[in-house]
Protein backbone atom coordinates (compact mmCIF):
# COMPACT_ATOMS: atom_id res chain seq x y z
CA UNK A 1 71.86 5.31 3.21
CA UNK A 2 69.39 4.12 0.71
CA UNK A 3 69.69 4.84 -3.27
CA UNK A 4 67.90 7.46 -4.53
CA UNK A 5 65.13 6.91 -7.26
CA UNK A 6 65.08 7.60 -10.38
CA UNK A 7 63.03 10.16 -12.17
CA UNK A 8 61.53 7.22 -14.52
CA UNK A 9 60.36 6.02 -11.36
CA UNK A 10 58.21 8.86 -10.31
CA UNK A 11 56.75 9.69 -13.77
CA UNK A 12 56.38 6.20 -14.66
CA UNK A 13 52.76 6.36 -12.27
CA UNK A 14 49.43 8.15 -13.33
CA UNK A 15 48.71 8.80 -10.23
CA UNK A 16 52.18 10.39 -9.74
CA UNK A 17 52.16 12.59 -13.13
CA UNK A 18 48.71 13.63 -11.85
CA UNK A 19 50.05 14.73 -8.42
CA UNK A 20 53.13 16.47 -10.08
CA UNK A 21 50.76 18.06 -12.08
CA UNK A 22 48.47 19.56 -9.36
CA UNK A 23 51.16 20.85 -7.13
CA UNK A 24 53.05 22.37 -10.13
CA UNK A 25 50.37 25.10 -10.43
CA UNK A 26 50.85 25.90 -6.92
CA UNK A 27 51.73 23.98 -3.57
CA UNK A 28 49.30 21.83 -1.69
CA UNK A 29 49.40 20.09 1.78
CA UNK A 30 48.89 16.11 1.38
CA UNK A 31 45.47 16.09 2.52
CA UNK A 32 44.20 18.79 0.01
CA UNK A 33 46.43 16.21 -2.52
CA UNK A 34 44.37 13.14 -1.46
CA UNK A 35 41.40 15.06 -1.78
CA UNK A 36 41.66 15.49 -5.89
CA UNK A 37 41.73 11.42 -5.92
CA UNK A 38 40.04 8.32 -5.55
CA UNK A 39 42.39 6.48 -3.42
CA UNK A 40 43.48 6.68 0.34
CA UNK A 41 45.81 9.28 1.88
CA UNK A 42 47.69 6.89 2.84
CA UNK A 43 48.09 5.71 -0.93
CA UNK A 44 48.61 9.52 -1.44
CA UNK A 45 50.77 9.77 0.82
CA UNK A 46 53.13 6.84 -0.45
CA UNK A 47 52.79 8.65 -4.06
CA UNK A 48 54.35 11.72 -2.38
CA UNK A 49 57.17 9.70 -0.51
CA UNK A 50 58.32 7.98 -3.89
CA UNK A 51 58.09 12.01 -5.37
CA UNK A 52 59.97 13.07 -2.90
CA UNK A 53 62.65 10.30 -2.81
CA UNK A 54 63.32 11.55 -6.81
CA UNK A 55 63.83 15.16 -6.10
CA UNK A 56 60.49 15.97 -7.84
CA UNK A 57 58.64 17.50 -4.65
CA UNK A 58 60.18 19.35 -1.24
CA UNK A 59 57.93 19.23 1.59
CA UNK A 60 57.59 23.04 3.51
CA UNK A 61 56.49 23.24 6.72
CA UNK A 62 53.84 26.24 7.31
CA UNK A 63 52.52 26.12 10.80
CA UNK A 64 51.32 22.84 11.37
CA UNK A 65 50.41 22.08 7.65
CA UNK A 66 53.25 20.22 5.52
CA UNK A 67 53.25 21.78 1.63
CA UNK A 68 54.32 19.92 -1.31
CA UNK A 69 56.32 21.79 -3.72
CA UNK A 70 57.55 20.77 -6.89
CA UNK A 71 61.34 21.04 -8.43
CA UNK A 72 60.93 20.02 -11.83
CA UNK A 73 64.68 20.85 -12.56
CA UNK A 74 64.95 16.66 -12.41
CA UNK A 75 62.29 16.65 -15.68
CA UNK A 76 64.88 18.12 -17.61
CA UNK A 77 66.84 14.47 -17.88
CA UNK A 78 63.63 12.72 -18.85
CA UNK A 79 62.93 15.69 -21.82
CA UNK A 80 66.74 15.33 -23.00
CA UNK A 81 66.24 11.54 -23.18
CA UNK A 82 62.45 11.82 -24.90
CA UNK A 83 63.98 14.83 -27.11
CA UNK A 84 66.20 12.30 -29.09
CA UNK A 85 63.64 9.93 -29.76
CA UNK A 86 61.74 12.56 -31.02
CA UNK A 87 64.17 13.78 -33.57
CA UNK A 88 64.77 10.03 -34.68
CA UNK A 89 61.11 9.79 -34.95
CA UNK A 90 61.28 13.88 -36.89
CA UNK A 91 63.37 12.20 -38.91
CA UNK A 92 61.22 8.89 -39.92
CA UNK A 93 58.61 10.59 -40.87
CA UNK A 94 60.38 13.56 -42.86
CA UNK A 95 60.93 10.58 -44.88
CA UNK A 96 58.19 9.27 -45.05
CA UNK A 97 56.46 12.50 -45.88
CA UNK A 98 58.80 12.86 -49.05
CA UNK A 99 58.38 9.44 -50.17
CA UNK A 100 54.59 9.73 -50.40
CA UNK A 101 55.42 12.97 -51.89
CA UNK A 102 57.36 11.08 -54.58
CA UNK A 103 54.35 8.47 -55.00
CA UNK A 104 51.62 11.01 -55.70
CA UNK A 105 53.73 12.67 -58.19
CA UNK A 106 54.82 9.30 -59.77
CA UNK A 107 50.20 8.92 -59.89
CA UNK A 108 49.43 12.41 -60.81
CA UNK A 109 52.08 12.21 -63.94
CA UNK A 110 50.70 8.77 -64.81
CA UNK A 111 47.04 10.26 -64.71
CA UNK A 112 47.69 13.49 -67.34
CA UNK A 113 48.88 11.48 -70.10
């Protein structure tokens, strides 16, 4: 059985955020997919295999058209891992913010006398 990919994996292509981002309003078959860009189906089509290989899209048949769906439950490990670089970041410039605070006191007292 081959390894599943990674979430990284799927979000780490334009083309691929793009795609998740289409189908997350509502469901579309591949071909309406490849419509929406300037590259083959078939391209689209490999796009939608990696998305489906990370869990991000299930594929629901309806008659003889195939629907992409997404599951973003899978997202949830990327925003956990991008939420704690954005608190270190928070952080930073909390710091930041107070030592410039600091500086244009240190002017503004400097100025009045």
């Amino acid at each position: 059985m081959k390894a599943r990919r990674d979430v990284y994996q799927a979000i780490a292509d334009p083309t691929r955020r793009a795609i998740i981002n289409l189908i997350s309003a509502e469901p579309h078959n591949v071909n309406a997919i490849a419509e929406k860009f300037d590259v083959s189906r078939q391209a689209i089509s490999l796009h939608v295999k990696i998305l489906i290989d990370c869990g991000l899209i299930t594929i629901t048949q309806r008659g003889r058209d195939r629907f992409c769906e997404a599951q973003l439950d899978q997202l949830s490990e990327v925003s956990a891992w991008v939420d704690q670089y954005r608190k270190h970041w928070e952080s930073k410039l909390d710091t930041l913010e107070s030592y410039l605070e600091k500086l244009k006191k240190q002017r503004y007292g400097k100025q009045k006398k």
